[in-house]
PDB file of N, CA and C in Angstrom:
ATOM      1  N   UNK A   1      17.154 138.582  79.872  1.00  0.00           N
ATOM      2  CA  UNK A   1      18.488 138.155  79.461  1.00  0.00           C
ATOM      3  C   UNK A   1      19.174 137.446  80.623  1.00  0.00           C
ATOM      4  N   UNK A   2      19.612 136.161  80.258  1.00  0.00           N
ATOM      5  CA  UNK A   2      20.822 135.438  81.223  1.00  0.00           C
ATOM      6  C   UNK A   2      22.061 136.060  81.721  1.00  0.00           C
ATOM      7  N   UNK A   3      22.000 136.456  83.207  1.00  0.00           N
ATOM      8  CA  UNK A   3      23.401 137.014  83.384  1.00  0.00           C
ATOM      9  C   UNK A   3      24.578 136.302  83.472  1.00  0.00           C
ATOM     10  N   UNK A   4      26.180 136.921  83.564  1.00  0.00           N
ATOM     11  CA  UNK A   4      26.931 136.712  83.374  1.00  0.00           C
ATOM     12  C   UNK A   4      27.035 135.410  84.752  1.00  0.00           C
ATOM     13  N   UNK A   5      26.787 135.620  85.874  1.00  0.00           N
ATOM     14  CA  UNK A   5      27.051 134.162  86.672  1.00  0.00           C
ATOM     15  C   UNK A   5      26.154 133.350  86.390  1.00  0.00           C
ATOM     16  N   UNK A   6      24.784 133.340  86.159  1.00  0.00           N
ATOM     17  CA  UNK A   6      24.294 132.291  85.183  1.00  0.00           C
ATOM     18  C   UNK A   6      24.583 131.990  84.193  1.00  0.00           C
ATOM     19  N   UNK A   7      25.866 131.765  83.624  1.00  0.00           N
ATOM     20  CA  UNK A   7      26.198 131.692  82.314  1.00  0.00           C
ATOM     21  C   UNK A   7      27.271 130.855  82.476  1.00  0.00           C
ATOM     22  N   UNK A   8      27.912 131.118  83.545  1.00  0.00           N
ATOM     23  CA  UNK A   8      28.948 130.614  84.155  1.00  0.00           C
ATOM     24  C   UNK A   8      28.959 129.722  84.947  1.00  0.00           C
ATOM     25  N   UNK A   9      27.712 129.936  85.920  1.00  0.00           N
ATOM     26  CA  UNK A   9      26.880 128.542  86.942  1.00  0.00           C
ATOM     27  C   UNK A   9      26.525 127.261  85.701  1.00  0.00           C
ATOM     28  N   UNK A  10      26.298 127.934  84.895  1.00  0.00           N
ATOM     29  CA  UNK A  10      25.526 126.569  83.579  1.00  0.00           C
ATOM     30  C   UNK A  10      26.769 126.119  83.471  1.00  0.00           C
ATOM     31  N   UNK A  11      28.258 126.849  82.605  1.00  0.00           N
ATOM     32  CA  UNK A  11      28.995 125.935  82.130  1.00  0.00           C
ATOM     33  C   UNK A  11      29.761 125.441  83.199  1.00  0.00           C
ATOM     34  N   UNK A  12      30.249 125.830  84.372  1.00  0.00           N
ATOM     35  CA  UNK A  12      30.565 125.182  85.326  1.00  0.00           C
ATOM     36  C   UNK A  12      30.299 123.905  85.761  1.00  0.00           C
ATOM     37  N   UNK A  13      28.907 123.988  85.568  1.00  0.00           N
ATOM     38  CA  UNK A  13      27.750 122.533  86.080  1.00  0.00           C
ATOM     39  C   UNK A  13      28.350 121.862  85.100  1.00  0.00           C
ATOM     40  N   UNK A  14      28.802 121.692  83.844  1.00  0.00           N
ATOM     41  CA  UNK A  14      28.634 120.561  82.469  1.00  0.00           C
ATOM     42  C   UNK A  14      29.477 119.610  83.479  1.00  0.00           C
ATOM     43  N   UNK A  15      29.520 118.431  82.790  1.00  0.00           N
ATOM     44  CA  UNK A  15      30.252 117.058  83.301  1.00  0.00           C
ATOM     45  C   UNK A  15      31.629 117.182  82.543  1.00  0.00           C
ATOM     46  N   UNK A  16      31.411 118.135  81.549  1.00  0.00           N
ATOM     47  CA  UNK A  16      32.633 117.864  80.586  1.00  0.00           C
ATOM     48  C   UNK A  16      33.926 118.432  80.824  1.00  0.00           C
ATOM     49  N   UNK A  17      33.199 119.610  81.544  1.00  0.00           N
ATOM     50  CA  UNK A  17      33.710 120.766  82.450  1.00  0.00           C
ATOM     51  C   UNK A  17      34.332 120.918  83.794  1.00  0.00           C
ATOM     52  N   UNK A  18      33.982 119.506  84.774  1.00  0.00           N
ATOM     53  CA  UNK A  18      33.986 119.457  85.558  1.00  0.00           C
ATOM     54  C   UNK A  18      35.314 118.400  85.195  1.00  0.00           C
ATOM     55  N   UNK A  19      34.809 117.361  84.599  1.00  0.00           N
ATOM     56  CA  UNK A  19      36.564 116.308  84.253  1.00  0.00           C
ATOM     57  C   UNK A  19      37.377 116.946  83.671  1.00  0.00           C
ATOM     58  N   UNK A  20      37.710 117.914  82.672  1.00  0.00           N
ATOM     59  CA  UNK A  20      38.341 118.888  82.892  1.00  0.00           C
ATOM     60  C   UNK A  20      39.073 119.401  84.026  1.00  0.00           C
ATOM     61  N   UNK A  21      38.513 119.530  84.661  1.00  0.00           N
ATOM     62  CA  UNK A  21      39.333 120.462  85.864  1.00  0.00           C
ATOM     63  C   UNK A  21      39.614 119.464  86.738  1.00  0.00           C
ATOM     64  N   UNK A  22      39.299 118.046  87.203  1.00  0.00           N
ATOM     65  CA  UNK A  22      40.053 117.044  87.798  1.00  0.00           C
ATOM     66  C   UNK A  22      41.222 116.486  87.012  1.00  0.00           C
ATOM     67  N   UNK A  23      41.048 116.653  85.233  1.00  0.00           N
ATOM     68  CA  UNK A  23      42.582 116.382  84.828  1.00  0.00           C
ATOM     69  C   UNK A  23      43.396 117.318  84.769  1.00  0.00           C
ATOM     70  N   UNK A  24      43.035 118.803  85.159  1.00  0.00           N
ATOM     71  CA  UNK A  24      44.010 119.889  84.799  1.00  0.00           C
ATOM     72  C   UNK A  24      44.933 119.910  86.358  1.00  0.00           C
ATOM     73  N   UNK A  25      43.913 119.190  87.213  1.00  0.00           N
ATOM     74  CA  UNK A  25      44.354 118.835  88.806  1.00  0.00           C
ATOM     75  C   UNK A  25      45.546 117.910  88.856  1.00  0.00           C
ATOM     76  N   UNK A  26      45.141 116.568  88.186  1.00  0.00           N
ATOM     77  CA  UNK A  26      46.443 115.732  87.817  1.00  0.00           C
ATOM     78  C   UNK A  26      47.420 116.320  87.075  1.00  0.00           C
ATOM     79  N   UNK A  27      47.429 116.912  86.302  1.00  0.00           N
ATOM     80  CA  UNK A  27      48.635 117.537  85.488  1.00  0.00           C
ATOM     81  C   UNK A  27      49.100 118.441  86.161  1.00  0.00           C
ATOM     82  N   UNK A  28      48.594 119.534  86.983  1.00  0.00           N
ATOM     83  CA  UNK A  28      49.225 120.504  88.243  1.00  0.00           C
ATOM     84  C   UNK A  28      50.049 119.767  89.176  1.00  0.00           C
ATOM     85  N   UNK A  29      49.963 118.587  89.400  1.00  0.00           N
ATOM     86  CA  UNK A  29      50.370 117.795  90.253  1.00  0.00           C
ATOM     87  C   UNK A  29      51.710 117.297  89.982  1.00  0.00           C
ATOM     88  N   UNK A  30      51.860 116.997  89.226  1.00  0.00           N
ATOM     89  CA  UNK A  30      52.747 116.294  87.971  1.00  0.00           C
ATOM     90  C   UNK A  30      53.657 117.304  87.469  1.00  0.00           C
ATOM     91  N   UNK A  31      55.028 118.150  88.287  1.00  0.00           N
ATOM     92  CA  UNK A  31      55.686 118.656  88.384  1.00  0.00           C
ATOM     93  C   UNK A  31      56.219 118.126  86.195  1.00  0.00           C
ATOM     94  N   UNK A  32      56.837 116.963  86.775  1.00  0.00           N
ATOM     95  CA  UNK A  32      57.479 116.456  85.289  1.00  0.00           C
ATOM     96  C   UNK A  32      56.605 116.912  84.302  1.00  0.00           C
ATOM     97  N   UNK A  33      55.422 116.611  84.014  1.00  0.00           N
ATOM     98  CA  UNK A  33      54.730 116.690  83.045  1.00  0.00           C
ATOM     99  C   UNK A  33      54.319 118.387  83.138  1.00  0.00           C
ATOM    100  N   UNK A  34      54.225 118.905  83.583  1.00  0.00           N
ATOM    101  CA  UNK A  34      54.001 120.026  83.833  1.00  0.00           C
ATOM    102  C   UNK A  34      55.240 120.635  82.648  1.00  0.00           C
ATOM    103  N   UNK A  35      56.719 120.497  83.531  1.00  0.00           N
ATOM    104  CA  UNK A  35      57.348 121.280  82.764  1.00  0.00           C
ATOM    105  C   UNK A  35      57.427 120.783  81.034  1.00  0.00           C
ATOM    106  N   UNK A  36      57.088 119.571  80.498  1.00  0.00           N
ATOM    107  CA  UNK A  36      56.420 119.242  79.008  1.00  0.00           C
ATOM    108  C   UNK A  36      56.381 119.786  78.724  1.00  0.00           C
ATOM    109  N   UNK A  37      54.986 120.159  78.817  1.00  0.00           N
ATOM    110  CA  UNK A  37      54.115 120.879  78.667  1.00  0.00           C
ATOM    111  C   UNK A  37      54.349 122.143  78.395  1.00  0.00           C
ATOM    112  N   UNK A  38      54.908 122.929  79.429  1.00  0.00           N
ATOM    113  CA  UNK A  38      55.438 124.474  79.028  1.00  0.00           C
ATOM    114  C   UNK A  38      56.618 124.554  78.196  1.00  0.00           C
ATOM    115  N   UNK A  39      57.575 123.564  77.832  1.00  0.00           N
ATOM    116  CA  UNK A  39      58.383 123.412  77.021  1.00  0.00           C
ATOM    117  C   UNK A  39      57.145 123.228  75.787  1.00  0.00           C
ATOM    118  N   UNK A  40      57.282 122.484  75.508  1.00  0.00           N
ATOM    119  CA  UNK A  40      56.220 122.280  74.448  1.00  0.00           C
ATOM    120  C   UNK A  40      55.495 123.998  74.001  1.00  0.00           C
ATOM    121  N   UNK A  41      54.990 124.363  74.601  1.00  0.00           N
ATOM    122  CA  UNK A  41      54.556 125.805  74.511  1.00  0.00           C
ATOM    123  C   UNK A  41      55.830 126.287  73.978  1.00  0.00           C
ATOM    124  N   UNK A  42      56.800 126.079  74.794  1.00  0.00           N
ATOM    125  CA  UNK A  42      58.016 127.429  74.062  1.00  0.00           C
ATOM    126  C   UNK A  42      58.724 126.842  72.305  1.00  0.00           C
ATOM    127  N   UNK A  43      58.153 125.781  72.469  1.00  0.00           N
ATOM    128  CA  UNK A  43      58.835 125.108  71.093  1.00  0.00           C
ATOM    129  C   UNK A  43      57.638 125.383  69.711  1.00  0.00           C
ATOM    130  N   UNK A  44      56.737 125.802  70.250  1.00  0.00           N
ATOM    131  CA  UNK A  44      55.283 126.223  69.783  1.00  0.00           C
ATOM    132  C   UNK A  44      56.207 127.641  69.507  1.00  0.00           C
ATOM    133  N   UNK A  45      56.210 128.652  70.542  1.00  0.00           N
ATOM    134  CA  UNK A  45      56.647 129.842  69.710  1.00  0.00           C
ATOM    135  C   UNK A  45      57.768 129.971  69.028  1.00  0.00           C
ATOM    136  N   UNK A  46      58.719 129.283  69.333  1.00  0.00           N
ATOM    137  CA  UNK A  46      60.335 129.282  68.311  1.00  0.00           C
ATOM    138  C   UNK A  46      59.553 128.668  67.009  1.00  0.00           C
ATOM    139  N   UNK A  47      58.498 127.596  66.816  1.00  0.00           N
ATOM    140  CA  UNK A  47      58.224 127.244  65.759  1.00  0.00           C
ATOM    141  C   UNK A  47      57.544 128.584  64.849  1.00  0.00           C
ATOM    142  N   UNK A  48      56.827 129.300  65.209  1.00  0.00           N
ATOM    143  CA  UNK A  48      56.088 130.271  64.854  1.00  0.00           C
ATOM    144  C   UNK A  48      56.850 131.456  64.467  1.00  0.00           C
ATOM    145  N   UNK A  49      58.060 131.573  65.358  1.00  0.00           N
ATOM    146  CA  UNK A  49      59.132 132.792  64.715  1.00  0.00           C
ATOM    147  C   UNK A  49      59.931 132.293  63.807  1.00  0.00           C
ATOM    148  N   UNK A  50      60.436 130.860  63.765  1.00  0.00           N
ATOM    149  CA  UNK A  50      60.879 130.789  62.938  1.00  0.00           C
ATOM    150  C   UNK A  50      60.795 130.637  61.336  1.00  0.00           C
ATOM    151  N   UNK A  51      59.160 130.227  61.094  1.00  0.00           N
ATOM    152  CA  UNK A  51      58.545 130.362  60.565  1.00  0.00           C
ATOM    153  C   UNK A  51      58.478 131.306  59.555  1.00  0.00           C
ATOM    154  N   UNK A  52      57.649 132.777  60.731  1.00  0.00           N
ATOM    155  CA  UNK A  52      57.413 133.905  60.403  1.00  0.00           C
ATOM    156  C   UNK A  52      58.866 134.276  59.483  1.00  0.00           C
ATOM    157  N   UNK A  53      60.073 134.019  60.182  1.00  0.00           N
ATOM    158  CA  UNK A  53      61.734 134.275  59.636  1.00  0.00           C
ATOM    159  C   UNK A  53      61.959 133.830  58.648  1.00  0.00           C
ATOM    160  N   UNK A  54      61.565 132.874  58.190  1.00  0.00           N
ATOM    161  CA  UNK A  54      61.829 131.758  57.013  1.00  0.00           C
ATOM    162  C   UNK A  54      62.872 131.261  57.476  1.00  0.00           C
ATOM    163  N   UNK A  55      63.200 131.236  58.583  1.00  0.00           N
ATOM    164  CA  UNK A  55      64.428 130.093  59.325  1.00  0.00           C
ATOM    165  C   UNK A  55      63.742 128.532  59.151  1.00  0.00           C
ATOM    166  N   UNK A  56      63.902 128.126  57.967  1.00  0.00           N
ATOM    167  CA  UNK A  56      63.328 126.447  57.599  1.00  0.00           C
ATOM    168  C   UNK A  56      64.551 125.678  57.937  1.00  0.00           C
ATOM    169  N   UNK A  57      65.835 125.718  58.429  1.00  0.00           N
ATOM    170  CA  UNK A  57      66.303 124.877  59.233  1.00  0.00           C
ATOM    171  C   UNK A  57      65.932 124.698  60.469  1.00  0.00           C
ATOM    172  N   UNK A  58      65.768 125.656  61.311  1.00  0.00           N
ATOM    173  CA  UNK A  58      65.905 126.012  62.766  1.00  0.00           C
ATOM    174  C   UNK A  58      64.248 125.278  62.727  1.00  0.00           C
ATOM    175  N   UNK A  59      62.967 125.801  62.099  1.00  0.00           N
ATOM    176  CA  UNK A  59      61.795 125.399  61.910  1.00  0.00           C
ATOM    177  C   UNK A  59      61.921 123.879  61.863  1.00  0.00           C
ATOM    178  N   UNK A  60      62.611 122.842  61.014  1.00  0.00           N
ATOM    179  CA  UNK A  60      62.400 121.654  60.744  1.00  0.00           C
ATOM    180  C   UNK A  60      62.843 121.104  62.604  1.00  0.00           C
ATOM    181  N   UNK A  61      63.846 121.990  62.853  1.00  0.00           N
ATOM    182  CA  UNK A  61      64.731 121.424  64.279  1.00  0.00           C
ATOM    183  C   UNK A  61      63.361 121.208  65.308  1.00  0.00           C
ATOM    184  N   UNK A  62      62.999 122.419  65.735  1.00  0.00           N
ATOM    185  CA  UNK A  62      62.178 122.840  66.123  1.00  0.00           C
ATOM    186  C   UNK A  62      60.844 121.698  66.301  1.00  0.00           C
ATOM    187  N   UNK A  63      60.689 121.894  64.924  1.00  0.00           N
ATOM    188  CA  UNK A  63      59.003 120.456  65.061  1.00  0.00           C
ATOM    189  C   UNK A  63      59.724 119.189  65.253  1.00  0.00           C
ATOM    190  N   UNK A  64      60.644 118.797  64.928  1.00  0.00           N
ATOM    191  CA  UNK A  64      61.591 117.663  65.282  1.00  0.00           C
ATOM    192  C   UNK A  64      61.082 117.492  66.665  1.00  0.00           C
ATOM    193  N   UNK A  65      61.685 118.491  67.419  1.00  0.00           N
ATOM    194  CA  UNK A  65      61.627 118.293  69.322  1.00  0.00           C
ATOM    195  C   UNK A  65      60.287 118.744  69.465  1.00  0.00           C
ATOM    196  N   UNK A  66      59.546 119.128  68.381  1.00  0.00           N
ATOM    197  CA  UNK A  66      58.102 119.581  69.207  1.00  0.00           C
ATOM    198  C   UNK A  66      57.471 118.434  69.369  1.00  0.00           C
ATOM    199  N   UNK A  67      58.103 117.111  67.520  1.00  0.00           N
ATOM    200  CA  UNK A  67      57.087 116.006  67.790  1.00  0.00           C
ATOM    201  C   UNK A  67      57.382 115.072  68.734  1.00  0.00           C
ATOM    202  N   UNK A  68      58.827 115.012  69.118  1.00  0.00           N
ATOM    203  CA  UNK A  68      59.276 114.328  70.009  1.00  0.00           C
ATOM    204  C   UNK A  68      58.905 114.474  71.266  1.00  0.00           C
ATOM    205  N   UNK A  69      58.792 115.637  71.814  1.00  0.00           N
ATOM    206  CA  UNK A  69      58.183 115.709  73.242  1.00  0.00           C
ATOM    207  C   UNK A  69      56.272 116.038  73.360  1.00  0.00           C
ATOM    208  N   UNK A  70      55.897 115.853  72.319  1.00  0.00           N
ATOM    209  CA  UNK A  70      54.081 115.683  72.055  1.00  0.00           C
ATOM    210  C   UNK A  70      54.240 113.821  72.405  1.00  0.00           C
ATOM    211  N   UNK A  71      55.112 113.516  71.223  1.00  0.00           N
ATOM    212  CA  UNK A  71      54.410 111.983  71.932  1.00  0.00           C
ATOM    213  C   UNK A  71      55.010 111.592  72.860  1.00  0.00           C
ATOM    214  N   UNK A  72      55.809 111.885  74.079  1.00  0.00           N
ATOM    215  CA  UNK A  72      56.151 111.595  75.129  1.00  0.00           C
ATOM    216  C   UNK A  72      54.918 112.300  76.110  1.00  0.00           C
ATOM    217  N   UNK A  73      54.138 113.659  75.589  1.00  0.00           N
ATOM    218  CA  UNK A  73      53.355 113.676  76.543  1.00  0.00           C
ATOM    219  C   UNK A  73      51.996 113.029  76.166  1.00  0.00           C
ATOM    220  N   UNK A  74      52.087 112.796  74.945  1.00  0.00           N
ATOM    221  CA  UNK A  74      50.726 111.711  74.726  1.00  0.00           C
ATOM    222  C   UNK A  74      51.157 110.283  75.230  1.00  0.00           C
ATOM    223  N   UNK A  75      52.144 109.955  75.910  1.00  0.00           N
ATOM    224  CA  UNK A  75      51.757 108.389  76.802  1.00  0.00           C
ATOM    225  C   UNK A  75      51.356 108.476  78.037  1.00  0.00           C
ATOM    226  N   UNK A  76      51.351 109.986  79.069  1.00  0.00           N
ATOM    227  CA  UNK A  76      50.636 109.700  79.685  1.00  0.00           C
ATOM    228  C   UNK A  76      49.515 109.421  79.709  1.00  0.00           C
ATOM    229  N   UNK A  77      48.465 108.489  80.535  1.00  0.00           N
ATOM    230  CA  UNK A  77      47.562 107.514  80.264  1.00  0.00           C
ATOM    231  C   UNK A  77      46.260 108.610  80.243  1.00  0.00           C
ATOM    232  N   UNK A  78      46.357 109.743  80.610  1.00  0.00           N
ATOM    233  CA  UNK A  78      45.169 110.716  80.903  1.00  0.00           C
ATOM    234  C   UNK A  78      45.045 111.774  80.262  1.00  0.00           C
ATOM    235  N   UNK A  79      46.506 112.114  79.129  1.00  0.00           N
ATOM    236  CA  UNK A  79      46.260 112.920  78.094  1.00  0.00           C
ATOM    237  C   UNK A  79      45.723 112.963  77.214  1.00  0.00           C
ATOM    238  N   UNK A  80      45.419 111.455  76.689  1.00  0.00           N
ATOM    239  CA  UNK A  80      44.296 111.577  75.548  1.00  0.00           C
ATOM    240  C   UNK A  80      42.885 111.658  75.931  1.00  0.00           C
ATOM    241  N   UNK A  81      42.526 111.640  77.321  1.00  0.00           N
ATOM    242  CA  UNK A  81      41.071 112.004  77.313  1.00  0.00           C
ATOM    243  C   UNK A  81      41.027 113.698  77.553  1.00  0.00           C
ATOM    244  N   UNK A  82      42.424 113.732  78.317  1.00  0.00           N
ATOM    245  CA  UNK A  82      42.392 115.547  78.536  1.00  0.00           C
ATOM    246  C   UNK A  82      42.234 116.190  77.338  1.00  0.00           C
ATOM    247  N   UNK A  83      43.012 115.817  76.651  1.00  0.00           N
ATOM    248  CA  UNK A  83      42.543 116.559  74.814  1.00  0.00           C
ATOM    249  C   UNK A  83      41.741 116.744  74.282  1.00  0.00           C
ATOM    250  N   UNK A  84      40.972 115.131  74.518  1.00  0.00           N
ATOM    251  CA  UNK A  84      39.200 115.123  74.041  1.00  0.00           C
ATOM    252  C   UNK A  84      38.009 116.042  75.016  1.00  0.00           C
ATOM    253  N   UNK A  85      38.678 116.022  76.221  1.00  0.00           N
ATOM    254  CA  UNK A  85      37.864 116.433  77.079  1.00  0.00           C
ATOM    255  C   UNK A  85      38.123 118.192  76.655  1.00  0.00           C
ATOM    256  N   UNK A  86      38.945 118.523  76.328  1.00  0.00           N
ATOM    257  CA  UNK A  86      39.310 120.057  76.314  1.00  0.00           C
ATOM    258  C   UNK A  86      38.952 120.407  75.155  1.00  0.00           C
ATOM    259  N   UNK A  87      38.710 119.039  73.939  1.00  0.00           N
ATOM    260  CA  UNK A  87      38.317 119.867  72.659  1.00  0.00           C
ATOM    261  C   UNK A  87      37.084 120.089  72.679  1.00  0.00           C
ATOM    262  N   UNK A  88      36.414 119.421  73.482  1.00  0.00           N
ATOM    263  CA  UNK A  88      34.862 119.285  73.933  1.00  0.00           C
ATOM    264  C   UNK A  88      34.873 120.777  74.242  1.00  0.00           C
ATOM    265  N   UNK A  89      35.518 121.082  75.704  1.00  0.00           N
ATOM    266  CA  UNK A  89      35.233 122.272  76.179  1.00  0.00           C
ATOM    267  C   UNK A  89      35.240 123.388  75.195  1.00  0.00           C
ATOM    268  N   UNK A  90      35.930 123.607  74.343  1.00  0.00           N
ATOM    269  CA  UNK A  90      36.232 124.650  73.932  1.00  0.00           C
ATOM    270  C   UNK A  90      35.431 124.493  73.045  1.00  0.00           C
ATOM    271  N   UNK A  91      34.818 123.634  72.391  1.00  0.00           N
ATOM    272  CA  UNK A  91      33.854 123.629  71.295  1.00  0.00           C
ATOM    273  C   UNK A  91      32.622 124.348  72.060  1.00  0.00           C
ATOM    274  N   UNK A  92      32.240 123.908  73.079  1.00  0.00           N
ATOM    275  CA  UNK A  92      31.068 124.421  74.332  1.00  0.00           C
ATOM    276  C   UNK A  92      30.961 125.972  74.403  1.00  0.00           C
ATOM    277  N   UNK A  93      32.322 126.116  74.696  1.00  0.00           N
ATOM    278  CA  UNK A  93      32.522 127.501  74.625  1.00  0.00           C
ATOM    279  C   UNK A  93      32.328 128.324  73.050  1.00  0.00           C
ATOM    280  N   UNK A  94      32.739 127.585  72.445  1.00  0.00           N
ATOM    281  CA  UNK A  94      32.778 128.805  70.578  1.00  0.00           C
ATOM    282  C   UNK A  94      31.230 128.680  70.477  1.00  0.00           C
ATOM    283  N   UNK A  95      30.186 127.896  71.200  1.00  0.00           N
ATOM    284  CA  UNK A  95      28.910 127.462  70.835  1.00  0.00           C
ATOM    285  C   UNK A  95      27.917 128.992  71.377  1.00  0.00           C
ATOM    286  N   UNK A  96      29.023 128.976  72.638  1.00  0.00           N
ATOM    287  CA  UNK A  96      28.619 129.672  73.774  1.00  0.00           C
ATOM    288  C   UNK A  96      28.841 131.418  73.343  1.00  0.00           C
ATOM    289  N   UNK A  97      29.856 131.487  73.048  1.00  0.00           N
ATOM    290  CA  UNK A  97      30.154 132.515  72.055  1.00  0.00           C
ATOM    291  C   UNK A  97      29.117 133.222  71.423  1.00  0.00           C
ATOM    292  N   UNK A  98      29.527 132.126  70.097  1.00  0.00           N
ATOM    293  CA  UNK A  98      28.759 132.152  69.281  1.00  0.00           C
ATOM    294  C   UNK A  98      27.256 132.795  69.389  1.00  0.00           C
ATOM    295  N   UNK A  99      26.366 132.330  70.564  1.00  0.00           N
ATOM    296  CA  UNK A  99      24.916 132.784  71.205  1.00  0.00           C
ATOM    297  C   UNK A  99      25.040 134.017  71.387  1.00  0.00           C
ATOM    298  N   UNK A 100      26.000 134.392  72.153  1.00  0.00           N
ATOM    299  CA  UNK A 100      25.967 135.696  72.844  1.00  0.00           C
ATOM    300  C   UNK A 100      25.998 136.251  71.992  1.00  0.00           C
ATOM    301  N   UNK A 101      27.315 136.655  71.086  1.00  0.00           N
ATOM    302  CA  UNK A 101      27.503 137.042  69.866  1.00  0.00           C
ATOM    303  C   UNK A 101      26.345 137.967  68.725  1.00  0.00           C
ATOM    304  N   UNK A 102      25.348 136.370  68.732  1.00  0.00           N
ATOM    305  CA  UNK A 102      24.222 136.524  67.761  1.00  0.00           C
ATOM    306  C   UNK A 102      23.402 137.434  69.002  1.00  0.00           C
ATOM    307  N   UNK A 103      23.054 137.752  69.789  1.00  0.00           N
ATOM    308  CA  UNK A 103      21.759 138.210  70.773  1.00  0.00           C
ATOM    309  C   UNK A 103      22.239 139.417  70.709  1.00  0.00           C
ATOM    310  N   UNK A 104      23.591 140.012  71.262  1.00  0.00           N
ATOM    311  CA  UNK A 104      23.933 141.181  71.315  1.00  0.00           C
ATOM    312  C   UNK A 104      23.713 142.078  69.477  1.00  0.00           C
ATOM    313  N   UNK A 105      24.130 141.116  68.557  1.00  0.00           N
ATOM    314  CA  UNK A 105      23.743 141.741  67.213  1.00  0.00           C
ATOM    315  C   UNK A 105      22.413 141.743  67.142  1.00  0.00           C
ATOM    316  N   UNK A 106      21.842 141.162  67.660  1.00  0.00           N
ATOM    317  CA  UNK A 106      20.370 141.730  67.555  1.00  0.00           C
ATOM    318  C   UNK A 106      19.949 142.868  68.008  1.00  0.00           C
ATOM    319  N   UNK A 107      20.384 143.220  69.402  1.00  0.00           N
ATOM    320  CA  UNK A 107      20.009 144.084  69.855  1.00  0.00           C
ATOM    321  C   UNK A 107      20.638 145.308  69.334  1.00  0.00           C
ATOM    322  N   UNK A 108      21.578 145.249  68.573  1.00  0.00           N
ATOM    323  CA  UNK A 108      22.285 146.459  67.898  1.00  0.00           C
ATOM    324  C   UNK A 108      21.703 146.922  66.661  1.00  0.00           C
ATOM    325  N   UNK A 109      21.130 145.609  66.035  1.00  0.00           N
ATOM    326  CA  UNK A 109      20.177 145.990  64.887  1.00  0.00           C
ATOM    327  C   UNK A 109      19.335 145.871  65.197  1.00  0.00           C
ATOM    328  N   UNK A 110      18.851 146.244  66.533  1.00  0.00           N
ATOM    329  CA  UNK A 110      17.126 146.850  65.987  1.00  0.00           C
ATOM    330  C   UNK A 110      16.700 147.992  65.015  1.00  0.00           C
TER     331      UNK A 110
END
């Protein structure tokens, strides 16, 4: 069986993985865009409580400024590959999952 830092040495190594983490470098950098970003997150959970509330005014407000400050952070010139690059990753990862997942059920149903 593959151990846990070989598992981690592999996805580390990917290329996909690696630009990844030089754009998560530019965006650390990027004080402005940074705070977006975590706004964006908090407009993500007011959307979700309000939701959950049936607050459908406060909800419409809400995605209003969520869509408004998404496409202000989709003009920076490196967010649309960060997206692609991160949906990549995470697909890598559910793949990755996914393996382990299936091996360990094996070994439970023997």
């Amino acid at each position: 069986m593959t151990s846990k830092e070989e598992i981690i040495s592999y996805f580390n190594s990917k290329d996909e993985v690696k630009r990844l983490k030089e754009l998560e470098h530019l965006i650390d950098k990027d004080d402005v865009l940074k705070n977006k970003i975590n706004e964006l997150k908090s407009l993500q959970q007011k959307m979700i409580n309000s939701k959950e509330y049936n607050l459908i005014n406060q909800y419409k407000e809400d995605k209003r400024l969520y869509d408004e400050l998404l496409e202000e952070i989709n003009d920076y010139p490196f967010m649309g590959e960060y997206l692609d690059v991160l949906e990549l990753v995470n697909n890598e990862l559910r793949y990755l999952t996914d393996g382990i997942n299936e091996e360990i059920d094996k070994l439970i149903n023997r």
